[in-house]
N, C-alpha and C. Protein backbone atom coordinates (compact mmCIF):
# COMPACT_ATOMS: atom_id res chain seq x y z
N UNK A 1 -6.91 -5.37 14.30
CA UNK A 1 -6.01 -5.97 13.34
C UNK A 1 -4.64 -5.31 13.45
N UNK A 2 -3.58 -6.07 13.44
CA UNK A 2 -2.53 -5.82 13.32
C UNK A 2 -2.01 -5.20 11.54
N UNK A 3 -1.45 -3.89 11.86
CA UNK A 3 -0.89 -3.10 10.36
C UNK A 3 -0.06 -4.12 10.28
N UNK A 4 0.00 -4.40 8.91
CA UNK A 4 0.81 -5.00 7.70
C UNK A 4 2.33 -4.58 7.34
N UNK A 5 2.02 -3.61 7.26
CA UNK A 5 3.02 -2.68 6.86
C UNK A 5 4.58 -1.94 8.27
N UNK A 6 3.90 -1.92 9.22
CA UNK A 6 4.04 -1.11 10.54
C UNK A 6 3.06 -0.31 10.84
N UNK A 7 3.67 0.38 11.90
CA UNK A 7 1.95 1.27 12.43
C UNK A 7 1.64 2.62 11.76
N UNK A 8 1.03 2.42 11.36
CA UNK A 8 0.48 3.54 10.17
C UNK A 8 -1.03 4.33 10.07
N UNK A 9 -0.70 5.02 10.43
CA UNK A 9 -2.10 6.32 11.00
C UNK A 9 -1.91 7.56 10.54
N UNK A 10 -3.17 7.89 9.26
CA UNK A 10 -2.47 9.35 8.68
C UNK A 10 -3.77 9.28 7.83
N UNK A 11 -4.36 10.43 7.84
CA UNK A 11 -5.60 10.83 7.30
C UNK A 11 -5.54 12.15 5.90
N UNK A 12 -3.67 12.05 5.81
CA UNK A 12 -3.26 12.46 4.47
C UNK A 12 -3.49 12.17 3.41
N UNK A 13 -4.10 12.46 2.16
CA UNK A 13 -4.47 12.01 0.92
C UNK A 13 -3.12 12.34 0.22
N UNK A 14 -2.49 11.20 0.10
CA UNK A 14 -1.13 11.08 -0.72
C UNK A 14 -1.34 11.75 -2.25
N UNK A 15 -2.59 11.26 -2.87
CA UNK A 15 -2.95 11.59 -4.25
C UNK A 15 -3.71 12.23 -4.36
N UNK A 16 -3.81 13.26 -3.83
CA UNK A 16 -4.84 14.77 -3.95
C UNK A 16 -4.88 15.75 -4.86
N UNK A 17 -3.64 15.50 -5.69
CA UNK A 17 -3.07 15.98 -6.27
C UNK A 17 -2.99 15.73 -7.57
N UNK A 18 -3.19 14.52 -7.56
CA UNK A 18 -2.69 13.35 -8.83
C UNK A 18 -3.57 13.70 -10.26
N UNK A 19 -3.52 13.60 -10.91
CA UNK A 19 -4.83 13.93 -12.22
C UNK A 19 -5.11 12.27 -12.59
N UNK A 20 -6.57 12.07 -12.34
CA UNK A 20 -7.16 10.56 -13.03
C UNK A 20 -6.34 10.50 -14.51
N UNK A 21 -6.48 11.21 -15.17
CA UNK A 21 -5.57 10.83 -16.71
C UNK A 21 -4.30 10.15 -16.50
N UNK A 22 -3.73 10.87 -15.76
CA UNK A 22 -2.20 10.12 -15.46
C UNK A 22 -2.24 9.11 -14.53
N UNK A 23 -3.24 8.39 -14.17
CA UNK A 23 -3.39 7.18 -13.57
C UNK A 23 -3.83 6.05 -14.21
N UNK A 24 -5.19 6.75 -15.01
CA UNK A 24 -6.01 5.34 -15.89
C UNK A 24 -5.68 6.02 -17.32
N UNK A 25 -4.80 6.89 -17.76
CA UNK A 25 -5.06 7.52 -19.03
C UNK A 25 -6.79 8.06 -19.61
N UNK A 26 -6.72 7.76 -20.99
CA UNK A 26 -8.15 8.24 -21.57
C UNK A 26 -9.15 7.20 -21.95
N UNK A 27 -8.36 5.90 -21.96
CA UNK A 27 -9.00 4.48 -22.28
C UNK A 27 -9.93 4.13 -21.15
N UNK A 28 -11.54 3.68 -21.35
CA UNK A 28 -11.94 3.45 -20.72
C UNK A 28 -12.05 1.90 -20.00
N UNK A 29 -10.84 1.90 -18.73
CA UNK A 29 -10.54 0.39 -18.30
C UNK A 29 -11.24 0.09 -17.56
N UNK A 30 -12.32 -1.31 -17.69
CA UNK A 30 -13.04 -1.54 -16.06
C UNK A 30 -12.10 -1.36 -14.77
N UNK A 31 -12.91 -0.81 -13.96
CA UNK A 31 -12.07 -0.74 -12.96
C UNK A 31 -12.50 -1.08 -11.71
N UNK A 32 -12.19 -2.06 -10.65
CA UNK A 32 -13.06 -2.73 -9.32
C UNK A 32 -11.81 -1.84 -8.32
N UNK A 33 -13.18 -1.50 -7.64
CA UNK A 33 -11.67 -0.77 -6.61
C UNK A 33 -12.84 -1.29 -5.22
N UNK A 34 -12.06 -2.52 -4.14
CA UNK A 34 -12.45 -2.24 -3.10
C UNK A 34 -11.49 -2.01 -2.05
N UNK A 35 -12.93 -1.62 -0.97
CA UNK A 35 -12.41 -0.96 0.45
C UNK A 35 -12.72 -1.50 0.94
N UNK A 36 -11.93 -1.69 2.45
CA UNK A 36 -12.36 -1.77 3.84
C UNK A 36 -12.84 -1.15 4.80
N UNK A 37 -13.75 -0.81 5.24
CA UNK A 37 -14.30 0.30 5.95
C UNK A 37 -13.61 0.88 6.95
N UNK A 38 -12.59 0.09 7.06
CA UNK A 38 -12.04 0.40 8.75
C UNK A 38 -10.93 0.36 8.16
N UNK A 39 -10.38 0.52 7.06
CA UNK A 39 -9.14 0.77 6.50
C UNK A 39 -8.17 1.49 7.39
N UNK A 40 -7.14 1.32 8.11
CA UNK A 40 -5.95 2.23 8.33
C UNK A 40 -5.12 2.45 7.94
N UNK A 41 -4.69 2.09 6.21
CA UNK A 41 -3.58 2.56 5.43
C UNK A 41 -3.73 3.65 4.64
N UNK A 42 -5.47 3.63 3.77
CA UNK A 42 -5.81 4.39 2.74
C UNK A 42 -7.30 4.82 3.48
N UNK A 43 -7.34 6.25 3.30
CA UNK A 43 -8.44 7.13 3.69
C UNK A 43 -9.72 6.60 2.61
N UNK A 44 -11.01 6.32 3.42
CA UNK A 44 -11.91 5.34 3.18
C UNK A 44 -12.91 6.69 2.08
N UNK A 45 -12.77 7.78 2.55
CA UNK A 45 -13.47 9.00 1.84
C UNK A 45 -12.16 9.51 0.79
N UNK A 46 -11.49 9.14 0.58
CA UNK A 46 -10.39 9.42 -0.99
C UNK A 46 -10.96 8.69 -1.76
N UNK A 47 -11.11 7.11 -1.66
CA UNK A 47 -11.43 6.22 -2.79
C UNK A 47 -13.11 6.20 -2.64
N UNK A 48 -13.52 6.85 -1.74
CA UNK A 48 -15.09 7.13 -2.17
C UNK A 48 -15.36 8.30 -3.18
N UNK A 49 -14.17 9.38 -3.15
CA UNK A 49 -14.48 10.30 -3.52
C UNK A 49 -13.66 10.33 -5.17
N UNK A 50 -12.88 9.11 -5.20
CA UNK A 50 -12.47 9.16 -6.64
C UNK A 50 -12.99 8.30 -6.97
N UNK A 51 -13.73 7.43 -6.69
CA UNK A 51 -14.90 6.80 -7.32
C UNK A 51 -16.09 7.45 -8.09
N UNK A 52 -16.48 8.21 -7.39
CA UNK A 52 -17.38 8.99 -7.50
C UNK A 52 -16.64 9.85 -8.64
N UNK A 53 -15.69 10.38 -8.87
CA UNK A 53 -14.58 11.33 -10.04
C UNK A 53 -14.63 10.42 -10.97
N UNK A 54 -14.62 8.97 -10.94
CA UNK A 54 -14.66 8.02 -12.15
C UNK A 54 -15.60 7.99 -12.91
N UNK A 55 -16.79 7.61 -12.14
CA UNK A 55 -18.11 7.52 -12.40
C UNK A 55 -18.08 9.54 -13.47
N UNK A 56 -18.10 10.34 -12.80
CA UNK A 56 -17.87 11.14 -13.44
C UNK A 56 -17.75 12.10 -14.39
N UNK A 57 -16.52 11.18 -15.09
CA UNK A 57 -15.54 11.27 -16.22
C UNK A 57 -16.24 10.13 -17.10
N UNK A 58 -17.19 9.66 -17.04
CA UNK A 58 -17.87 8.18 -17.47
C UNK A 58 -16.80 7.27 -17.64
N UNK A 59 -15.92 6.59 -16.81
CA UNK A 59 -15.32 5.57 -16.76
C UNK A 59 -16.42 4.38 -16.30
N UNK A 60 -16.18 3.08 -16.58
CA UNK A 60 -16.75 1.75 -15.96
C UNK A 60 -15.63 1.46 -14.52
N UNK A 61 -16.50 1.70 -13.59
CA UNK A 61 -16.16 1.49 -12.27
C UNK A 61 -16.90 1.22 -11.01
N UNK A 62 -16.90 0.26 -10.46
CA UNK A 62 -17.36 -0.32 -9.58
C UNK A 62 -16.60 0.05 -7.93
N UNK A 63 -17.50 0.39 -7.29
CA UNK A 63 -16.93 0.31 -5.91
C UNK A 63 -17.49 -0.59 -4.59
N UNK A 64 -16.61 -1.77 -4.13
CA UNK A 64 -17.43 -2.14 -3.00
C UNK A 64 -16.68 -1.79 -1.78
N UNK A 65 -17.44 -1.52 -0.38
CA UNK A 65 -16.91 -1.23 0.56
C UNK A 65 -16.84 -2.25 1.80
N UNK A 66 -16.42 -2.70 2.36
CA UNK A 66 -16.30 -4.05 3.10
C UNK A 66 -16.99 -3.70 4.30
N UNK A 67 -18.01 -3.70 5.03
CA UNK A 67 -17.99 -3.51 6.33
C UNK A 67 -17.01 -3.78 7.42
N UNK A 68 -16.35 -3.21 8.25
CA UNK A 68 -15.68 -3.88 9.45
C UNK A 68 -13.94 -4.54 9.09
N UNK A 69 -13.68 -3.94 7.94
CA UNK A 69 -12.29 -4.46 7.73
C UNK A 69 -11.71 -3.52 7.40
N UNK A 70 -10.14 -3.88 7.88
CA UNK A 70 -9.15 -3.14 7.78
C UNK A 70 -8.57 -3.20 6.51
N UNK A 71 -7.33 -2.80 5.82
CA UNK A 71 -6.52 -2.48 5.04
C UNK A 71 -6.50 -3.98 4.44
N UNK A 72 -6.07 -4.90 4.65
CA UNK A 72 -5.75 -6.75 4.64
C UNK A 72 -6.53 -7.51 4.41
N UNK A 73 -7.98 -6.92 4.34
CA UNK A 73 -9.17 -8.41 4.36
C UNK A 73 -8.60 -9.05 3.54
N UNK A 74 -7.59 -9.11 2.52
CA UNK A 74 -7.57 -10.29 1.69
C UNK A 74 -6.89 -11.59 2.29
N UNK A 75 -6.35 -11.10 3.16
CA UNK A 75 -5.70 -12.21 4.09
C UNK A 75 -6.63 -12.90 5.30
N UNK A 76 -8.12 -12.99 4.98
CA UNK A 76 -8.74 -13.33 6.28
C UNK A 76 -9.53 -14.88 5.30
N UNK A 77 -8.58 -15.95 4.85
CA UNK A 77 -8.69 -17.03 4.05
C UNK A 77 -10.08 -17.57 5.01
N UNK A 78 -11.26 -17.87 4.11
CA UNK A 78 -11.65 -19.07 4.82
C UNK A 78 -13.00 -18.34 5.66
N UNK A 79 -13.32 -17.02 5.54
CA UNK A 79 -14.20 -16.70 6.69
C UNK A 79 -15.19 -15.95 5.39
N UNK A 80 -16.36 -16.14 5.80
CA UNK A 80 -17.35 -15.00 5.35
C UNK A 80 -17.12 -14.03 4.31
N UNK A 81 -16.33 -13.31 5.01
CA UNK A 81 -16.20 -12.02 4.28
C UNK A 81 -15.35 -12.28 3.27
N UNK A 82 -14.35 -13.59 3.40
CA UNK A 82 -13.63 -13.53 1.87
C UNK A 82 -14.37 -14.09 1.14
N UNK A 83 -14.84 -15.09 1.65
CA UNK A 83 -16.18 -15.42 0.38
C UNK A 83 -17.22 -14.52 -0.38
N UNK A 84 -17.19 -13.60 0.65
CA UNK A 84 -17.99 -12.45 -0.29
C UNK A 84 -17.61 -11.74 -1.73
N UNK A 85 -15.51 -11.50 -0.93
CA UNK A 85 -14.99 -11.04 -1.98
C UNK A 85 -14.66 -11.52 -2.94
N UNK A 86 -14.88 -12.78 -2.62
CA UNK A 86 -14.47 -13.66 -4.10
C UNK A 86 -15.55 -13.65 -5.09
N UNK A 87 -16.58 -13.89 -4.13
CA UNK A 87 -17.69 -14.04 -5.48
C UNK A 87 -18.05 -12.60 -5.80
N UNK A 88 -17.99 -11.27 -5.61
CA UNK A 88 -17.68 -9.88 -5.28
C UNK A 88 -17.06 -9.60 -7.13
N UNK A 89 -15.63 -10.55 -6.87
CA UNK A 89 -14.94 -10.39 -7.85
C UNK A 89 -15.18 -11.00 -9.06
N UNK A 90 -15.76 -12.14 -9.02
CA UNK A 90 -15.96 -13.10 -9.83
C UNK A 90 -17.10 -12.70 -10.67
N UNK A 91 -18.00 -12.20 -10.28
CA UNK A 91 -19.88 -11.34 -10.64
C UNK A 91 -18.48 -10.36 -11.56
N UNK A 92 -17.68 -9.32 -11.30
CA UNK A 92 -17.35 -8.21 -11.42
C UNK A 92 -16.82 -8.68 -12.69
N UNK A 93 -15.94 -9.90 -12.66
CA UNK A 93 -15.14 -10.46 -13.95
C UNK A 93 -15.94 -10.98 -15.34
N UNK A 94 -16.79 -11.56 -14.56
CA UNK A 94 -17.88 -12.14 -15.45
C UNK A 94 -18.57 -11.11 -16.55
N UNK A 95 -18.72 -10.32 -15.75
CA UNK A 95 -20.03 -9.22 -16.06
C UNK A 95 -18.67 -8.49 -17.25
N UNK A 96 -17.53 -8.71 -17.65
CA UNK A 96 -16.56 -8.30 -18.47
C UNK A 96 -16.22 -9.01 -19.63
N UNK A 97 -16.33 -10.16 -19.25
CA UNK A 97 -16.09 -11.37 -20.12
C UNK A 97 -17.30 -11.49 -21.47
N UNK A 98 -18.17 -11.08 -21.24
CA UNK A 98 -19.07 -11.40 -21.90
C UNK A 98 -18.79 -10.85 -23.45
């Protein structure tokens, strides 16, 4: 896959630093965070590992991980795997609504 952005390769955790409070505050917000496994923008073991910090802190948070996609799956209209994420999202929304 072609980067989105430009070419971008860096196994730096930008937010290593960051404190969850000053991101989601103290309110407990559902939160869907997915990945792409093959991500090359955002390190695939950061958002595993602040997932896991969510879960935690007992926040409501969900994590799915995409097999085989990069940074962009949302741009892959029409194939499989976005259908996954749609209905992915839709289960995730639902399951809120209630």
């Amino acid at each position: 896959m072609l980067p989105v952005f430009g070419d971008y390769q860096s196994d730096e955790n930008y937010y290593a630093d960051v404190d969850i409070s000053t991101l989601i505050g103290t309110k407990d917000i559902p939160i869907l965070l997915i990945q792409g496994e093959l991500d090359s923008m955002v390190v695939v073991e950061d958002n595993r590992n602040f997932f896991e910090e969510l879960k935690g802190k007992g926040k409501t948070v969900a994590y799915l991980e995409l097999p085989g996609l990069d940074h962009a799956f949302d741009l892959m209209g029409g194939t499989a795997q976005r259908r996954r994420i749609e209905a992915e999202i839709k289960n995730w929304l639902r399951f809120f609504a209630d």
